[in-house]
PDB file of N, CA and C in Angstrom:
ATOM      1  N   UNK A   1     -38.340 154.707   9.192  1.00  0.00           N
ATOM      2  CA  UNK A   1     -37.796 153.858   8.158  1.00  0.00           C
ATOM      3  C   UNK A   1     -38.560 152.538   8.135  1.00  0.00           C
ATOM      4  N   UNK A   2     -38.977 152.160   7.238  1.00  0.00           N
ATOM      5  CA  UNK A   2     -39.328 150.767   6.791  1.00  0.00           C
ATOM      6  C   UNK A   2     -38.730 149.842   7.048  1.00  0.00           C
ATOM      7  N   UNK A   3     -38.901 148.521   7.633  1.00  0.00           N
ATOM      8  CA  UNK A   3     -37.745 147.618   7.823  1.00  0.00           C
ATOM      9  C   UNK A   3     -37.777 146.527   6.711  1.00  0.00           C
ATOM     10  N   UNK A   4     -37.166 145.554   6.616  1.00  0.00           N
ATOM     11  CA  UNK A   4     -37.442 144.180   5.487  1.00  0.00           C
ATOM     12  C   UNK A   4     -38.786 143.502   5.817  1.00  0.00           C
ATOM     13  N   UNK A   5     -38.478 143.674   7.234  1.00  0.00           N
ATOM     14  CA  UNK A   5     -39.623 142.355   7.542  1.00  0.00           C
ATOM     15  C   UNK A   5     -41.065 143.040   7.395  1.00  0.00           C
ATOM     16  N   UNK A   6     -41.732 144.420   7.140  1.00  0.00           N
ATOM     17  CA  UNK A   6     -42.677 144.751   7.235  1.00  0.00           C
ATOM     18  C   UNK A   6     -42.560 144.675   5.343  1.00  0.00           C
ATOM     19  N   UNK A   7     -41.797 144.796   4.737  1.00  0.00           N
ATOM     20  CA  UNK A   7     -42.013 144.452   3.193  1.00  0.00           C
ATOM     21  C   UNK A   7     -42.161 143.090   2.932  1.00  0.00           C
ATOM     22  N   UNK A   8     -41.779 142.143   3.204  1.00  0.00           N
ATOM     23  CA  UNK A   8     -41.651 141.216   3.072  1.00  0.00           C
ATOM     24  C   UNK A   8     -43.084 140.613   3.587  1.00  0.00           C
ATOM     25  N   UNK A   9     -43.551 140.955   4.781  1.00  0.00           N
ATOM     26  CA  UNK A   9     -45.053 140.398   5.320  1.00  0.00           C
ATOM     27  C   UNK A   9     -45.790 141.055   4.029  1.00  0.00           C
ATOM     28  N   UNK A  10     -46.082 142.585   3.735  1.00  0.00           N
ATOM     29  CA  UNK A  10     -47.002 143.045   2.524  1.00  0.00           C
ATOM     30  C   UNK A  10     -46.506 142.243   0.825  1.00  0.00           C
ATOM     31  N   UNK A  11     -45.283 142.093   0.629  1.00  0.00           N
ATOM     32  CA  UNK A  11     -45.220 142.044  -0.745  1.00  0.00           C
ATOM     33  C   UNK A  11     -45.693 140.005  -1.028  1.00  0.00           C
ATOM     34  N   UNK A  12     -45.304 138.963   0.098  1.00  0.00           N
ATOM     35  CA  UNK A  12     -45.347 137.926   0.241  1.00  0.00           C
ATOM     36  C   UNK A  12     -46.777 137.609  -0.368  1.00  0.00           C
ATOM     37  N   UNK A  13     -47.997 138.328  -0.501  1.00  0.00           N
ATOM     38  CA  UNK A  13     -49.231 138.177  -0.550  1.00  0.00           C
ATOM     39  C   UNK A  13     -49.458 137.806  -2.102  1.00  0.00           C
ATOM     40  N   UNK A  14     -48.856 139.024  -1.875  1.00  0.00           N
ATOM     41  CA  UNK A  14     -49.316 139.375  -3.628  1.00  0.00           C
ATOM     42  C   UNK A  14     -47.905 138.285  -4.764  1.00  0.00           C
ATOM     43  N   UNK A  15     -46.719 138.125  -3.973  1.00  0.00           N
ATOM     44  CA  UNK A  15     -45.820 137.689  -4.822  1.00  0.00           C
ATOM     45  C   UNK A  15     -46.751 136.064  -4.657  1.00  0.00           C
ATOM     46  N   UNK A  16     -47.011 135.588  -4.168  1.00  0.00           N
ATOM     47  CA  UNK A  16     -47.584 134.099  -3.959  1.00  0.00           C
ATOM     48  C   UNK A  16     -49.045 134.373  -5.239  1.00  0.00           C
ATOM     49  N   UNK A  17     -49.804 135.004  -5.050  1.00  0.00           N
ATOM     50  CA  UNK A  17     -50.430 135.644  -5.882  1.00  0.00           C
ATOM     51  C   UNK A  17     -50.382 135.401  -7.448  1.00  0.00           C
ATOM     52  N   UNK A  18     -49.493 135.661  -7.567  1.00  0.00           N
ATOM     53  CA  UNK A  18     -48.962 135.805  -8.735  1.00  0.00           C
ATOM     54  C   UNK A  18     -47.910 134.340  -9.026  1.00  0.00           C
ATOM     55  N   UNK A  19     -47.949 133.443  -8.453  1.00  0.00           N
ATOM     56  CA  UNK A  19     -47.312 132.467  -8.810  1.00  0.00           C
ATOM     57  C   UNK A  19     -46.115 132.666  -8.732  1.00  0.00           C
ATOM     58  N   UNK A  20     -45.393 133.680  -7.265  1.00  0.00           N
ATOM     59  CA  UNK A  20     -43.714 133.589  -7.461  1.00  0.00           C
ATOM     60  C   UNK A  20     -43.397 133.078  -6.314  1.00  0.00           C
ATOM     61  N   UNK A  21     -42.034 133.426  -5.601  1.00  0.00           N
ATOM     62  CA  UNK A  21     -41.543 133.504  -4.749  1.00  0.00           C
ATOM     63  C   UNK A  21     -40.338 134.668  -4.209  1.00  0.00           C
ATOM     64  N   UNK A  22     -40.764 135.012  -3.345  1.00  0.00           N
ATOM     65  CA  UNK A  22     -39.626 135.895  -2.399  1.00  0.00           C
ATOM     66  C   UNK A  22     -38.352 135.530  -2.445  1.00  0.00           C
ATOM     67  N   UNK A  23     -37.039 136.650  -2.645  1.00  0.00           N
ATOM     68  CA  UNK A  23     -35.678 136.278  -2.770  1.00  0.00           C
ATOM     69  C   UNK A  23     -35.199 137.280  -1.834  1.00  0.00           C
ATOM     70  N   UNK A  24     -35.292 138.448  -2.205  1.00  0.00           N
ATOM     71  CA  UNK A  24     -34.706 139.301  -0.936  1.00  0.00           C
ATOM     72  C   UNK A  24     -35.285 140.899  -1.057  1.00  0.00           C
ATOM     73  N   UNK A  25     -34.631 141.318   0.326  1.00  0.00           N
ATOM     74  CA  UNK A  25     -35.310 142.696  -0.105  1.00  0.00           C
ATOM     75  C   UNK A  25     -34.132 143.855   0.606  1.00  0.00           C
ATOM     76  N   UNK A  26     -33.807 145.005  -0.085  1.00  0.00           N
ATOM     77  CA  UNK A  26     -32.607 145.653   0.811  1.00  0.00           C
ATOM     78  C   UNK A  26     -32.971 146.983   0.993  1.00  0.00           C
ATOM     79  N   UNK A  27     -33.176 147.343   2.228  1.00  0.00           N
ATOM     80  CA  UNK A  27     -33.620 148.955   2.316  1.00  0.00           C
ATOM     81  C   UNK A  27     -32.119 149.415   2.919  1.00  0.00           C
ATOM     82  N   UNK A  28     -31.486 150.347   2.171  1.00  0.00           N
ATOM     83  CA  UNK A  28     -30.574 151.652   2.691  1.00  0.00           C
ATOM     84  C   UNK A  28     -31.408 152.316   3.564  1.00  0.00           C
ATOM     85  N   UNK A  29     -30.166 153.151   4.167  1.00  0.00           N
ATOM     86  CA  UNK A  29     -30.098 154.522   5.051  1.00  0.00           C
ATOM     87  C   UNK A  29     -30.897 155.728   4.768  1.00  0.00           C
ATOM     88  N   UNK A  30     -31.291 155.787   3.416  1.00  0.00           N
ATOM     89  CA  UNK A  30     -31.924 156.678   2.452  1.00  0.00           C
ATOM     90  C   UNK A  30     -33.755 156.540   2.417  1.00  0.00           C
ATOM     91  N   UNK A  31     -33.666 154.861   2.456  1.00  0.00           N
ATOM     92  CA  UNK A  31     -35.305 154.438   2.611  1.00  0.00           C
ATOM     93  C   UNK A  31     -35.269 154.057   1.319  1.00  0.00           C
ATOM     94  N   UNK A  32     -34.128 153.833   0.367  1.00  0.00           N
ATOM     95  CA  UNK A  32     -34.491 153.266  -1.035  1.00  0.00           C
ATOM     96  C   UNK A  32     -34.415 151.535  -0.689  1.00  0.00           C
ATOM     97  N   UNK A  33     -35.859 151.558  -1.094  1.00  0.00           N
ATOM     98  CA  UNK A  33     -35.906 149.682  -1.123  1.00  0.00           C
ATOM     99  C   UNK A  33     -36.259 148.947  -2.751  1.00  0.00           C
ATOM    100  N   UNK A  34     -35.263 147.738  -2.192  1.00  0.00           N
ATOM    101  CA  UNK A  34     -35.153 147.029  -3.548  1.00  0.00           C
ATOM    102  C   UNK A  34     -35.829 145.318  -3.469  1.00  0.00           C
ATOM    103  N   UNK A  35     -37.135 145.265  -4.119  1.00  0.00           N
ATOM    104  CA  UNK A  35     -37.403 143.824  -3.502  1.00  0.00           C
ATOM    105  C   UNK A  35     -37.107 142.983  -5.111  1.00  0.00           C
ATOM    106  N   UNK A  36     -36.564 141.703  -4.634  1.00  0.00           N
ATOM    107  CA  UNK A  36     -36.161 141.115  -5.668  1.00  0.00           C
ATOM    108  C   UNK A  36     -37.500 139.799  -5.578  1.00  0.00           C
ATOM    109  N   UNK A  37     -38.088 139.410  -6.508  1.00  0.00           N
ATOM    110  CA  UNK A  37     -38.599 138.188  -6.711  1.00  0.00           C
ATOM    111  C   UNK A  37     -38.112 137.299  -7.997  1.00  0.00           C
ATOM    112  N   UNK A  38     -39.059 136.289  -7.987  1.00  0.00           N
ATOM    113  CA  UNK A  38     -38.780 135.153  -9.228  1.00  0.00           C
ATOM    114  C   UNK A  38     -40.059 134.439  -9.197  1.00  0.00           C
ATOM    115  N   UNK A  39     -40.474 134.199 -10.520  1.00  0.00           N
ATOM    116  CA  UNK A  39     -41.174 132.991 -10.915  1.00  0.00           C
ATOM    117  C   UNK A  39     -40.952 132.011 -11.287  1.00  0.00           C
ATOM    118  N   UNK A  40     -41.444 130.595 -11.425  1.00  0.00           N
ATOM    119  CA  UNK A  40     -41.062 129.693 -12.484  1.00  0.00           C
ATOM    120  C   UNK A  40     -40.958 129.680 -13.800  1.00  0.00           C
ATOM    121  N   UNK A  41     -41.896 130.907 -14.123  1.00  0.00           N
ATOM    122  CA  UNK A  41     -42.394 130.898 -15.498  1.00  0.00           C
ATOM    123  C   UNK A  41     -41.668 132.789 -16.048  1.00  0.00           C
ATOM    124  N   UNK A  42     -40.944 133.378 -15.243  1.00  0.00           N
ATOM    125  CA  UNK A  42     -40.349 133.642 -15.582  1.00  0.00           C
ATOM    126  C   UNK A  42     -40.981 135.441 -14.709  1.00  0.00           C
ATOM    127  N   UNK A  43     -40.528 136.526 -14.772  1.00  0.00           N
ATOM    128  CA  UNK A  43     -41.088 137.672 -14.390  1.00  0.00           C
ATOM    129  C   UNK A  43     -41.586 138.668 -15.511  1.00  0.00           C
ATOM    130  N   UNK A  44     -42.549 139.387 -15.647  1.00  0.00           N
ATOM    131  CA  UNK A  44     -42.506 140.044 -17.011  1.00  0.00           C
ATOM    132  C   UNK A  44     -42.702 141.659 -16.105  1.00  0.00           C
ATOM    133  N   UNK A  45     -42.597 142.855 -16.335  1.00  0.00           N
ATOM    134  CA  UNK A  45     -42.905 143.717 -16.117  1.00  0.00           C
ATOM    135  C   UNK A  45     -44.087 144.100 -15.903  1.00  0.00           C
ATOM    136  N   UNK A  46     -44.877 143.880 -15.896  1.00  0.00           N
ATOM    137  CA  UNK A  46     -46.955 143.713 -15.475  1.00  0.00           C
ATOM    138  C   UNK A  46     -46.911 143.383 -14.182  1.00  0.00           C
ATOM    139  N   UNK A  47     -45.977 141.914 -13.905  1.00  0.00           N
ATOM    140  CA  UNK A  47     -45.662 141.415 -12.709  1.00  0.00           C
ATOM    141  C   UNK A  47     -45.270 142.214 -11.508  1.00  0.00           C
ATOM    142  N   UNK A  48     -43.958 143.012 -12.319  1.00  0.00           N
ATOM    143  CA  UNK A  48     -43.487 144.255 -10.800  1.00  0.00           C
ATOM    144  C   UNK A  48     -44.236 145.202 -10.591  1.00  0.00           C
ATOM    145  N   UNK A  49     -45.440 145.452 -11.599  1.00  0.00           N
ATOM    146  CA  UNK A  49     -46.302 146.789 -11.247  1.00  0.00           C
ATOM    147  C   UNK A  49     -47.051 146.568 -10.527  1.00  0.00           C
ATOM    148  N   UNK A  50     -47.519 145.235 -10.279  1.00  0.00           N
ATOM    149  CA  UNK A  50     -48.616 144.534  -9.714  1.00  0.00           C
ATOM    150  C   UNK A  50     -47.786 144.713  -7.957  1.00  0.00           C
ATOM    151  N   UNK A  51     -46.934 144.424  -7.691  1.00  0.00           N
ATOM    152  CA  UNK A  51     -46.042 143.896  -6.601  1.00  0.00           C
ATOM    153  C   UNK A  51     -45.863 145.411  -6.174  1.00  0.00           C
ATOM    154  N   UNK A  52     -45.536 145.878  -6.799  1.00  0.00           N
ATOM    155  CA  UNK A  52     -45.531 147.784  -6.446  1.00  0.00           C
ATOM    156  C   UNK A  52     -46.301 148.428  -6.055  1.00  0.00           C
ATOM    157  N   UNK A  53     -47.525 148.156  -6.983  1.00  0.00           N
ATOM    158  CA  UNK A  53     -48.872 149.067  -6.258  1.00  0.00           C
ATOM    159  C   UNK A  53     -49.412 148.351  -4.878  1.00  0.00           C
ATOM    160  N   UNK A  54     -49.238 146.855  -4.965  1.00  0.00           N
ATOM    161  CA  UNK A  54     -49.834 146.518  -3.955  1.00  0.00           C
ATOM    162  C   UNK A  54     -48.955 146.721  -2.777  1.00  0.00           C
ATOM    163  N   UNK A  55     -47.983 147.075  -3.194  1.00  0.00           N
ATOM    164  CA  UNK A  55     -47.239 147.699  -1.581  1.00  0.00           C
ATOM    165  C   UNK A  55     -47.241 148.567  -1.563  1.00  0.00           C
ATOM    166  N   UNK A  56     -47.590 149.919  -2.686  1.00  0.00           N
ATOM    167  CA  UNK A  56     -47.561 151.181  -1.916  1.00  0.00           C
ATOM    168  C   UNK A  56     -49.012 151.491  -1.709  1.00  0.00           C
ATOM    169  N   UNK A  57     -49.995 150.736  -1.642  1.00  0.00           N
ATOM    170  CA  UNK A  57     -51.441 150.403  -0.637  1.00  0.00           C
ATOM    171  C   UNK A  57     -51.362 150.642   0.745  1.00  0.00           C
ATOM    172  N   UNK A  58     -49.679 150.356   0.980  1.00  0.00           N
ATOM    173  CA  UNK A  58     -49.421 149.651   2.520  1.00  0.00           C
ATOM    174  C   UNK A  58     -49.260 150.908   3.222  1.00  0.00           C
ATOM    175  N   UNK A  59     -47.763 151.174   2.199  1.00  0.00           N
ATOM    176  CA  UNK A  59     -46.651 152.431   2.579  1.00  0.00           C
ATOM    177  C   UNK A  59     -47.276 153.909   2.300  1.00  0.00           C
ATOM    178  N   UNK A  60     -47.045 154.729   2.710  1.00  0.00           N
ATOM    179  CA  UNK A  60     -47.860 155.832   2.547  1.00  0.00           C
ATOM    180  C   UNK A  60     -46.257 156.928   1.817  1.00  0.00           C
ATOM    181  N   UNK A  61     -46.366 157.248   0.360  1.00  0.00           N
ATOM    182  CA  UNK A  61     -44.768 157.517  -0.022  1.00  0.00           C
ATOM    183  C   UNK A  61     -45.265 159.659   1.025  1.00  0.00           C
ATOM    184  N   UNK A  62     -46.018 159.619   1.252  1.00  0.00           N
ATOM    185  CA  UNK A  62     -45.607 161.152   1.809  1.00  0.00           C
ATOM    186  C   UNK A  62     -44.962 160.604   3.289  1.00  0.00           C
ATOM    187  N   UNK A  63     -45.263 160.065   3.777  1.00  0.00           N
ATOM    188  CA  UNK A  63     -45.635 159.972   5.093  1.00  0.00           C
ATOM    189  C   UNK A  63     -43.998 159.068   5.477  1.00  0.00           C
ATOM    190  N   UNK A  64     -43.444 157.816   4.946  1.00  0.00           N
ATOM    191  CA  UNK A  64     -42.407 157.214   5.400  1.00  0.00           C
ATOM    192  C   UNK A  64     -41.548 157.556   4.072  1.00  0.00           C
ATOM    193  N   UNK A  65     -42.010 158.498   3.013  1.00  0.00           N
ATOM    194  CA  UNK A  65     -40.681 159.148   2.231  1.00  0.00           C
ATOM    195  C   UNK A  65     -39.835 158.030   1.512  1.00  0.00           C
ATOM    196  N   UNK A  66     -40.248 157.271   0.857  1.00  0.00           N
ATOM    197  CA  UNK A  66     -39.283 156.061   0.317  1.00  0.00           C
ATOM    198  C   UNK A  66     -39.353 156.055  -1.148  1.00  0.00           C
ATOM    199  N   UNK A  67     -38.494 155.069  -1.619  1.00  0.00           N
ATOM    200  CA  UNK A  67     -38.456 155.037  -2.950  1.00  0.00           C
ATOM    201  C   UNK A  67     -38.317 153.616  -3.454  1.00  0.00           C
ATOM    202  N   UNK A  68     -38.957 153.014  -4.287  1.00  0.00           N
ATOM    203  CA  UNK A  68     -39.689 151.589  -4.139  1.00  0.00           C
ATOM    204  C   UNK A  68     -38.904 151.365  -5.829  1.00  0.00           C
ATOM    205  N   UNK A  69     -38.437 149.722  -5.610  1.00  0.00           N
ATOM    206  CA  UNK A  69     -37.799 149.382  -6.632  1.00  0.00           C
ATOM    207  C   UNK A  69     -38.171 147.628  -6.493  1.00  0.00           C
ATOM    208  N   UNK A  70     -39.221 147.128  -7.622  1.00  0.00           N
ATOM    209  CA  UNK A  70     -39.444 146.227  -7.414  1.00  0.00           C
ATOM    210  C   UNK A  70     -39.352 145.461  -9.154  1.00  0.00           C
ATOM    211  N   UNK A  71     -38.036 143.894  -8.942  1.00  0.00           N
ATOM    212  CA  UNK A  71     -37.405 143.477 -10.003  1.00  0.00           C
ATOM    213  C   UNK A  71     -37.615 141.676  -9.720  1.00  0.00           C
ATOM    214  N   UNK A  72     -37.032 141.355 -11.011  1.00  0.00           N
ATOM    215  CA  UNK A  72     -36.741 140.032 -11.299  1.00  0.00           C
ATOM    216  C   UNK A  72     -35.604 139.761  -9.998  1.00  0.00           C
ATOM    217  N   UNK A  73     -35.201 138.600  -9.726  1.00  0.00           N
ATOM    218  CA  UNK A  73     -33.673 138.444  -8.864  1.00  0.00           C
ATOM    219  C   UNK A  73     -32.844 138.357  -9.904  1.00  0.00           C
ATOM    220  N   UNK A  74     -33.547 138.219 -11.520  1.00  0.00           N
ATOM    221  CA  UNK A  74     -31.924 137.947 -12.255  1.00  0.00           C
ATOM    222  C   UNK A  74     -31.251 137.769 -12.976  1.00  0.00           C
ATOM    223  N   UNK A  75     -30.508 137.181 -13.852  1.00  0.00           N
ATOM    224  CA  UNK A  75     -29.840 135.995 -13.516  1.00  0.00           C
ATOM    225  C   UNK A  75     -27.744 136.202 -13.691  1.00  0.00           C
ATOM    226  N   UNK A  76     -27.675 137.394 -13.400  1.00  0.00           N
ATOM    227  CA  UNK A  76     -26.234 137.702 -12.769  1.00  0.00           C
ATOM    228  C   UNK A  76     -26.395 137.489 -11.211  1.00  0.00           C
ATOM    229  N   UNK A  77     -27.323 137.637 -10.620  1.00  0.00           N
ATOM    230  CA  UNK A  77     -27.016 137.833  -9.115  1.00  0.00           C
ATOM    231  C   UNK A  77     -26.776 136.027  -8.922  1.00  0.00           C
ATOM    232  N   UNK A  78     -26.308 136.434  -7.059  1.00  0.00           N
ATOM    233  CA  UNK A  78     -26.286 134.510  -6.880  1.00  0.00           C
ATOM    234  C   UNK A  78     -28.017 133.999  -6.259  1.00  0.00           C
ATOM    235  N   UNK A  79     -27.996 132.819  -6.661  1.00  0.00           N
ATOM    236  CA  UNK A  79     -29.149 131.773  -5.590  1.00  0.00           C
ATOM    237  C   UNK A  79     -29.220 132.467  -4.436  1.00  0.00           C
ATOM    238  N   UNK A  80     -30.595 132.844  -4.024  1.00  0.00           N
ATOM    239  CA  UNK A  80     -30.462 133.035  -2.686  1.00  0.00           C
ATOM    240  C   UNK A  80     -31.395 132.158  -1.574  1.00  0.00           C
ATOM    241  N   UNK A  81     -32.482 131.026  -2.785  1.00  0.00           N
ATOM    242  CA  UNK A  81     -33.465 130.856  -2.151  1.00  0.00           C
ATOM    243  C   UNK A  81     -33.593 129.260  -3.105  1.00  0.00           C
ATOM    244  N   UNK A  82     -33.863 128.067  -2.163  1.00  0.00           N
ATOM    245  CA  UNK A  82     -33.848 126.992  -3.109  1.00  0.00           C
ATOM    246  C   UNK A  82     -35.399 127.056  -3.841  1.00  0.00           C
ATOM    247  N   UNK A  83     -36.069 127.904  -4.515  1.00  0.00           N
ATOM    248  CA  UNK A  83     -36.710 127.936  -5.384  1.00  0.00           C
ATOM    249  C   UNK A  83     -35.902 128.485  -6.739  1.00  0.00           C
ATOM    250  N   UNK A  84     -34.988 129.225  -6.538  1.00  0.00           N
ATOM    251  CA  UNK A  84     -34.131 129.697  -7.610  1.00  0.00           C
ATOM    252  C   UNK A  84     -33.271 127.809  -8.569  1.00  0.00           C
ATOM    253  N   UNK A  85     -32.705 127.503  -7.243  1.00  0.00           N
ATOM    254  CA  UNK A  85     -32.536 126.420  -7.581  1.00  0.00           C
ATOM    255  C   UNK A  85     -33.149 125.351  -8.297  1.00  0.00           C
ATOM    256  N   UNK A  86     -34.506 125.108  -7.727  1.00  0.00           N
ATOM    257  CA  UNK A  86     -35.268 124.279  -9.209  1.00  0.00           C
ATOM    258  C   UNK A  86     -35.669 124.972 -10.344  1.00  0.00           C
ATOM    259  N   UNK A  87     -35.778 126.125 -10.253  1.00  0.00           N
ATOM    260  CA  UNK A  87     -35.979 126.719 -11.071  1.00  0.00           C
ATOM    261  C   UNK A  87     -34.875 126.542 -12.590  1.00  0.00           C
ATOM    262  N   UNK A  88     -34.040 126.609 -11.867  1.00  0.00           N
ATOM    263  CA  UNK A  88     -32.793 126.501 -13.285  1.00  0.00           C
ATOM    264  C   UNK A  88     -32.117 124.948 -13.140  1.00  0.00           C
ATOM    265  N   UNK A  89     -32.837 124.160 -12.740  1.00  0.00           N
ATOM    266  CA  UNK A  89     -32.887 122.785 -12.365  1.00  0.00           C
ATOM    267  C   UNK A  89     -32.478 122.299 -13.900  1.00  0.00           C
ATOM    268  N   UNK A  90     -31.546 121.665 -14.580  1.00  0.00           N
ATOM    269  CA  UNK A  90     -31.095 121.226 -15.820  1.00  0.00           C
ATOM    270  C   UNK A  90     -30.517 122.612 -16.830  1.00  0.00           C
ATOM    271  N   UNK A  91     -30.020 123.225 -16.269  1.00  0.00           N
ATOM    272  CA  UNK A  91     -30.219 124.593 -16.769  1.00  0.00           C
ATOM    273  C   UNK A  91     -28.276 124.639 -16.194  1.00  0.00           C
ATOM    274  N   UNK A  92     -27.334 125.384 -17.461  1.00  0.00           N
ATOM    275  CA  UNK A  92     -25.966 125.588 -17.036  1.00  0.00           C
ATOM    276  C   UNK A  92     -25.887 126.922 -16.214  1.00  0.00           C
ATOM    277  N   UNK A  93     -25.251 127.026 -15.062  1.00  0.00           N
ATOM    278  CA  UNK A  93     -24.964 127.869 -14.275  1.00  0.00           C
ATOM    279  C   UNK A  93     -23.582 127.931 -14.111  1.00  0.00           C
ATOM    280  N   UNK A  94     -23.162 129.071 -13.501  1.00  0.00           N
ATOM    281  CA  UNK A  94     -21.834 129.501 -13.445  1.00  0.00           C
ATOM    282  C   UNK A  94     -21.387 128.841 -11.438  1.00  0.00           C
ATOM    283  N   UNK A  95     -20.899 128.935 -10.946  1.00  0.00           N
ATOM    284  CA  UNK A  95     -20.059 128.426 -10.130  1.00  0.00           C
ATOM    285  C   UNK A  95     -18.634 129.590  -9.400  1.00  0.00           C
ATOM    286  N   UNK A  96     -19.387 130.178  -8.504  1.00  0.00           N
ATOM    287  CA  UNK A  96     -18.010 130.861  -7.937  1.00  0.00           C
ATOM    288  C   UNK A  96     -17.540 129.824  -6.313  1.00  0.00           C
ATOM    289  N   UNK A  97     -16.125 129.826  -6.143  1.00  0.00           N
ATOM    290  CA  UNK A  97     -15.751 129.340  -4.913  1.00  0.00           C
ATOM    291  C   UNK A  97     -15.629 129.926  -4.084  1.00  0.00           C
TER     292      UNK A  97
END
C-alpha cells in the first residue's frame, strides 16, 4: 500500500510546479487515493492531468494496484491549509462552530 507521505514527497514537485499548493491526500484500505490541491489562480483540469501523470511516473498501477484521484480542494470542503486562507482572503465564507 502506498502511504500519504510517499504521495505527498512525489506530487509536492510538480504541485509547486505549477504554481499551487498541497491540501491533503487520503488513501483507503482499497489503495484508492485522493490528492486534493489549490492554486491562487484557481485549478483547471490540464492542471490534475499534469499532477496525475507525474505521479503515476512514480507508482507503478500493475505493481502497487491503486486507483489515483487527483482534484481541486473545493470550495464545499473546510480550510485545511493557511494558503486556502489567503486565498479567499476578502472573499465571504461560511463558518461552522
Amino acid at each position: 500500500m502506498i502511504s500519504k507521505e510517499e504521495i505527498r514527497k512525489v506530487a509536492e514537485s510538480k504541485i509547486k510546479q505549477l504554481d499551487g499548493f498541497f491540501v491533503d491526500v487520503k488513501v483507503n484500505i482499497s489503495n484508492a487515493i485522493t490528492l486534493f490541491y489549490d492554486r491562487m489562480d484557481g485549478v483547471q483540469v490540464e492542471h490534475c492531468l499534469e499532477v496525475s501523470k507525474h505521479i503515476e511516473e512514480y507508482f507503478d498501477r500493475d505493481i502497487q494496484d491503486y486507483e489515483l484521484t487527483v482534484c481541486s480542494a473545493g470550495l464545499d470542503n473546510p480550510f485545511m491549509v493557511d494558503q486556502q486562507y489567503h486565498k479567499n482572503n476578502g472573499k465571504e465564507v461560511g463558518v461552522l462552530l
